[in-house]
N, C-alpha and C. Protein backbone atom coordinates (compact mmCIF):
# COMPACT_ATOMS: atom_id res chain seq x y z
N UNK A 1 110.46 145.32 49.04
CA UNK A 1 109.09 144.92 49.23
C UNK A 1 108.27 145.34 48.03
N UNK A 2 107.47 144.38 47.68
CA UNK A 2 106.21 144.62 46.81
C UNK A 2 105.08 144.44 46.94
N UNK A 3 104.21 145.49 47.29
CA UNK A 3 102.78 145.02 47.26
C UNK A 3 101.97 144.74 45.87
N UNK A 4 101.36 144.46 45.86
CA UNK A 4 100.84 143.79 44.69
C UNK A 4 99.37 144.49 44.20
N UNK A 5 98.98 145.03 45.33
CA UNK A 5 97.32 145.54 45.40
C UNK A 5 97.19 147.06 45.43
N UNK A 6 98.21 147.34 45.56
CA UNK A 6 98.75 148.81 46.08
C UNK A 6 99.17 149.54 44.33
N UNK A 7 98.51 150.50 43.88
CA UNK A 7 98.98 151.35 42.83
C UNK A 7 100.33 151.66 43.08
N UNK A 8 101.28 151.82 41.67
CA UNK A 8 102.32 152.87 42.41
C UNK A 8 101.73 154.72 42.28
N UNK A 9 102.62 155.43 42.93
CA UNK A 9 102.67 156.80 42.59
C UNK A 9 102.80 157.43 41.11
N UNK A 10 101.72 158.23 41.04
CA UNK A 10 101.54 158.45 39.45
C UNK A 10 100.66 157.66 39.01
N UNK A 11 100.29 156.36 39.37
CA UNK A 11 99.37 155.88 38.48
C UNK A 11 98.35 156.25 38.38
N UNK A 12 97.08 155.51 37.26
CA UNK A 12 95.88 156.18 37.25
C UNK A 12 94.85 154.98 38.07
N UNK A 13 93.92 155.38 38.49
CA UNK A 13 93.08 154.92 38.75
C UNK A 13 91.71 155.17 38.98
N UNK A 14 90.88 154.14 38.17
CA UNK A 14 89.36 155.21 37.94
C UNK A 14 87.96 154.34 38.50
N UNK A 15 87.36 155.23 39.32
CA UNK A 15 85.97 154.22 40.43
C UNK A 15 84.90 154.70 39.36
N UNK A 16 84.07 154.07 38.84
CA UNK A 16 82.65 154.78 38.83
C UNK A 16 81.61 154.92 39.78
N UNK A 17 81.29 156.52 39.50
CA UNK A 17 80.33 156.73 40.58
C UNK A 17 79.17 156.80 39.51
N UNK A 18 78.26 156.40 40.69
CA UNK A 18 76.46 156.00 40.05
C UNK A 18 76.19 156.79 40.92
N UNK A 19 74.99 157.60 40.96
CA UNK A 19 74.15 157.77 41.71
C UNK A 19 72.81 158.32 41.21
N UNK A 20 71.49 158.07 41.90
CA UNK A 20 70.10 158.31 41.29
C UNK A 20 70.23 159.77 41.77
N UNK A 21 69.32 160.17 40.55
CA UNK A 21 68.79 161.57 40.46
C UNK A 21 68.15 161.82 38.98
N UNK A 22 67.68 163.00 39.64
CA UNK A 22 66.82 163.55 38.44
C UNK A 22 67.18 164.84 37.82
N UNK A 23 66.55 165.47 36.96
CA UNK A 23 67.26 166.32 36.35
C UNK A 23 65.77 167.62 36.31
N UNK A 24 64.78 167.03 36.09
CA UNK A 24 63.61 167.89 35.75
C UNK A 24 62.67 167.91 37.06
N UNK A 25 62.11 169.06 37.26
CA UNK A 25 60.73 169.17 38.14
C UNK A 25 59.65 167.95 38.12
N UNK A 26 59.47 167.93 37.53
CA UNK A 26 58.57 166.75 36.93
C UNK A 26 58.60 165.54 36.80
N UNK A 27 59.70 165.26 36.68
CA UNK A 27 60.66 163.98 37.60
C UNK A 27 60.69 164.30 38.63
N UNK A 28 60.87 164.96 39.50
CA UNK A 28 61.44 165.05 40.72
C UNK A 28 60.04 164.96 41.58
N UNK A 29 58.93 165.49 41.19
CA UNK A 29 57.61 165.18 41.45
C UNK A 29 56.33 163.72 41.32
N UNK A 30 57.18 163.35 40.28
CA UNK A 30 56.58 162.17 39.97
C UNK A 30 57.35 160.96 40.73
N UNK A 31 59.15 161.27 41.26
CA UNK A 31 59.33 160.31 42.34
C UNK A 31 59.29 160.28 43.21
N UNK A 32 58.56 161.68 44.00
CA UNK A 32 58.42 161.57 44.95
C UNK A 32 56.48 160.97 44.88
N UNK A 33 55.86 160.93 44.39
CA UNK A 33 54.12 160.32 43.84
C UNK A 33 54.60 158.81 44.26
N UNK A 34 55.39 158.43 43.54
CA UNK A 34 55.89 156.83 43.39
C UNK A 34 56.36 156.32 44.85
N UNK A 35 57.16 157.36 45.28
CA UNK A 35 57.76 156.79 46.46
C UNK A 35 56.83 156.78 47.86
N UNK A 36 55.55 157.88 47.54
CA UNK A 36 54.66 158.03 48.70
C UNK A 36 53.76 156.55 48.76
N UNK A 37 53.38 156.46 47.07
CA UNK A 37 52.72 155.06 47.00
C UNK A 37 53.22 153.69 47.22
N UNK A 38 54.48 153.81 46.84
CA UNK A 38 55.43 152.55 47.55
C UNK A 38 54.96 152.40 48.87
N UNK A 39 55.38 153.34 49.85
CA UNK A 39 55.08 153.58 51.24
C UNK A 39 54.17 152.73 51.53
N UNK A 40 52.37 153.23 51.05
CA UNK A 40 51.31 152.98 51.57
C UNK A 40 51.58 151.26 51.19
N UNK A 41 51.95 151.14 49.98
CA UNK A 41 51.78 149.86 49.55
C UNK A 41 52.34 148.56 50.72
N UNK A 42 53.57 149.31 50.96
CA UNK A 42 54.50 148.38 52.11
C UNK A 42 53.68 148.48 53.69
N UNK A 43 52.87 149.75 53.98
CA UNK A 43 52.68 149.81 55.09
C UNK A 43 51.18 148.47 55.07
N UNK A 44 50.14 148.34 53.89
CA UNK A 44 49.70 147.34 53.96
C UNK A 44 50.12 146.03 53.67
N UNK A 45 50.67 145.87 53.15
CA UNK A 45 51.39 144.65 53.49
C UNK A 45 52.00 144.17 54.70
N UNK A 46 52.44 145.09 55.22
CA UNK A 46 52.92 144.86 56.78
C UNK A 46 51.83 144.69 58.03
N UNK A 47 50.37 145.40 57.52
CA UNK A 47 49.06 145.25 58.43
C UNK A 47 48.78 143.60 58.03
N UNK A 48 48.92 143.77 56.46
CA UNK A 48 48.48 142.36 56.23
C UNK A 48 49.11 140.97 56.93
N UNK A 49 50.41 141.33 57.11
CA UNK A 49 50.93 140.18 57.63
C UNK A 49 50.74 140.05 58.93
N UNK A 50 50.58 141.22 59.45
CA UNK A 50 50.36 141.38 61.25
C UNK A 50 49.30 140.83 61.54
N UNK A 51 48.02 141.21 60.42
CA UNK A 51 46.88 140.37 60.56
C UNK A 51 46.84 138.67 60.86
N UNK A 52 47.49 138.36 59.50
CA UNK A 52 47.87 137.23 59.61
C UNK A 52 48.40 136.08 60.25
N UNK A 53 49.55 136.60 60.97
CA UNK A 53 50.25 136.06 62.30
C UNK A 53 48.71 136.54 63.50
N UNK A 54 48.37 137.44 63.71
CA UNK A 54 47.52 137.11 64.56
C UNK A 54 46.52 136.08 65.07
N UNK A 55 46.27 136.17 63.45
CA UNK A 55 44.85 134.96 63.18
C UNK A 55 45.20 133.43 63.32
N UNK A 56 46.89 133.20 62.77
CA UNK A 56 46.85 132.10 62.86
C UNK A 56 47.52 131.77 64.48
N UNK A 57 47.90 132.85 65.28
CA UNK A 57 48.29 132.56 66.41
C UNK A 57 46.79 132.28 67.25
N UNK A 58 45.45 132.69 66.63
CA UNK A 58 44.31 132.42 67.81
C UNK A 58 44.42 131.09 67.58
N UNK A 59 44.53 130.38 66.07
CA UNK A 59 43.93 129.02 65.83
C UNK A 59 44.97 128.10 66.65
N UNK A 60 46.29 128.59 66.71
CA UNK A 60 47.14 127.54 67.22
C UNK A 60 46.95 127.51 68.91
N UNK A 61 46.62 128.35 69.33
CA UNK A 61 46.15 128.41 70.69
C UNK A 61 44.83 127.76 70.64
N UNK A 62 43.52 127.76 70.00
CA UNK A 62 42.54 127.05 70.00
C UNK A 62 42.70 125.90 69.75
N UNK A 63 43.70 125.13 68.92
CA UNK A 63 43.62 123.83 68.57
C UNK A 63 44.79 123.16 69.62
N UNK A 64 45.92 124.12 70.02
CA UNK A 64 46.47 123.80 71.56
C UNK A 64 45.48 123.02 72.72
N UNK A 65 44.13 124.18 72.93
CA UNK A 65 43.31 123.56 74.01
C UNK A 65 43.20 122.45 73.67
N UNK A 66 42.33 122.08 72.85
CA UNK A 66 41.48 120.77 72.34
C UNK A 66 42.59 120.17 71.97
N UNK A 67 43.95 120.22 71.92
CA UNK A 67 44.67 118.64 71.94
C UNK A 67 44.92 118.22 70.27
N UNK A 68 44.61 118.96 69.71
CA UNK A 68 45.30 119.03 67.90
C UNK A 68 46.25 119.26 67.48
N UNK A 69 46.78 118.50 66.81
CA UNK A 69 48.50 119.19 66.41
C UNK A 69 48.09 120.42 65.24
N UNK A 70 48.98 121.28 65.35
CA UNK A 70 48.67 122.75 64.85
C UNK A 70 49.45 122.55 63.59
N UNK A 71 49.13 122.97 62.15
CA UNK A 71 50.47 122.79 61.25
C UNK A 71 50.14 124.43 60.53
N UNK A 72 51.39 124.73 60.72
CA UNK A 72 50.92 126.32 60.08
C UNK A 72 51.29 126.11 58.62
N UNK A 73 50.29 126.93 58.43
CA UNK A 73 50.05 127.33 56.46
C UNK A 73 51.29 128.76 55.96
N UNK A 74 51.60 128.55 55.23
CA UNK A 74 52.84 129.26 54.58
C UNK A 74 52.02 130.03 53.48
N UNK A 75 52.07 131.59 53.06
CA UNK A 75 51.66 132.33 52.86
C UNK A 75 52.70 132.79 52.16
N UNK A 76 52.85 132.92 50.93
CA UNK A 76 53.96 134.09 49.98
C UNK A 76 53.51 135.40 49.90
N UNK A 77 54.27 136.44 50.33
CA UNK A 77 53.68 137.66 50.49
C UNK A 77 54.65 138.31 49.30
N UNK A 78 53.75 139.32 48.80
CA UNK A 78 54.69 140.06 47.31
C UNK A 78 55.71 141.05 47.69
N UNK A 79 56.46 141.17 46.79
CA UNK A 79 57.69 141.92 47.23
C UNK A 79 57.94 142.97 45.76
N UNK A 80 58.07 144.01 47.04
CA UNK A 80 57.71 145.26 45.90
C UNK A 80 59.32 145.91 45.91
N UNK A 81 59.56 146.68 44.70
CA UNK A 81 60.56 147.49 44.63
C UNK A 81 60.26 148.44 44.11
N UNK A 82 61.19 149.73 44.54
CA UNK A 82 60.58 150.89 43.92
C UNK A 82 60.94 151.18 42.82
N UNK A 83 60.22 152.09 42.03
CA UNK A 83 60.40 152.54 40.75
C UNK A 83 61.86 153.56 40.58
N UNK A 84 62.55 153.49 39.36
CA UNK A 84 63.51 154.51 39.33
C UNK A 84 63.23 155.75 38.53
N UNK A 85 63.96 156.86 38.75
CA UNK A 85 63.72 158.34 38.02
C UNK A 85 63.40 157.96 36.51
N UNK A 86 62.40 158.78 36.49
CA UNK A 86 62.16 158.94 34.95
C UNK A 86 63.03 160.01 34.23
């Protein structure tokens, strides 16, 4: 039998590992500044959209009564990523 995917014994084999981090105080302070403001940033955006769906759920119920066809409006909302270690 031969596997094909399978190293033999003895061989080498090498993964790279990544991982974020910092090295200085000051880095380590300034990502955590970044990451608090990310936060707030996402948590309004998320009011914003809640808003949003609300408002347009009164109109589609108001234009429901009165017998209007409802066409909802499409809204691009921004998309944030966070910053990496300095």
């Amino acid at each position: 039998m031969h596997f094909y995917r399978v190293p033999r014994l003895g061989s080498f084999m090498a993964i790279p590992l990544e991982y974020k981090s910092c090295l200085f105080q000051k880095s380590l302070d300034q990502a955590v500044s970044d990451y608090q403001k990310f936060q707030s940033q996402v948590a309004e955006i998320e009011k914003a959209k809640k808003e949003w769906d609300e408002e347009n759920e009164k109109i589609r119920e108001e234009k429901e009564r009165n017998g209007e066809p409802f066409l909802a409006e499409t809204r691009s909302w921004p998309t944030l990523k966070e910053r990496a270690f300095q």
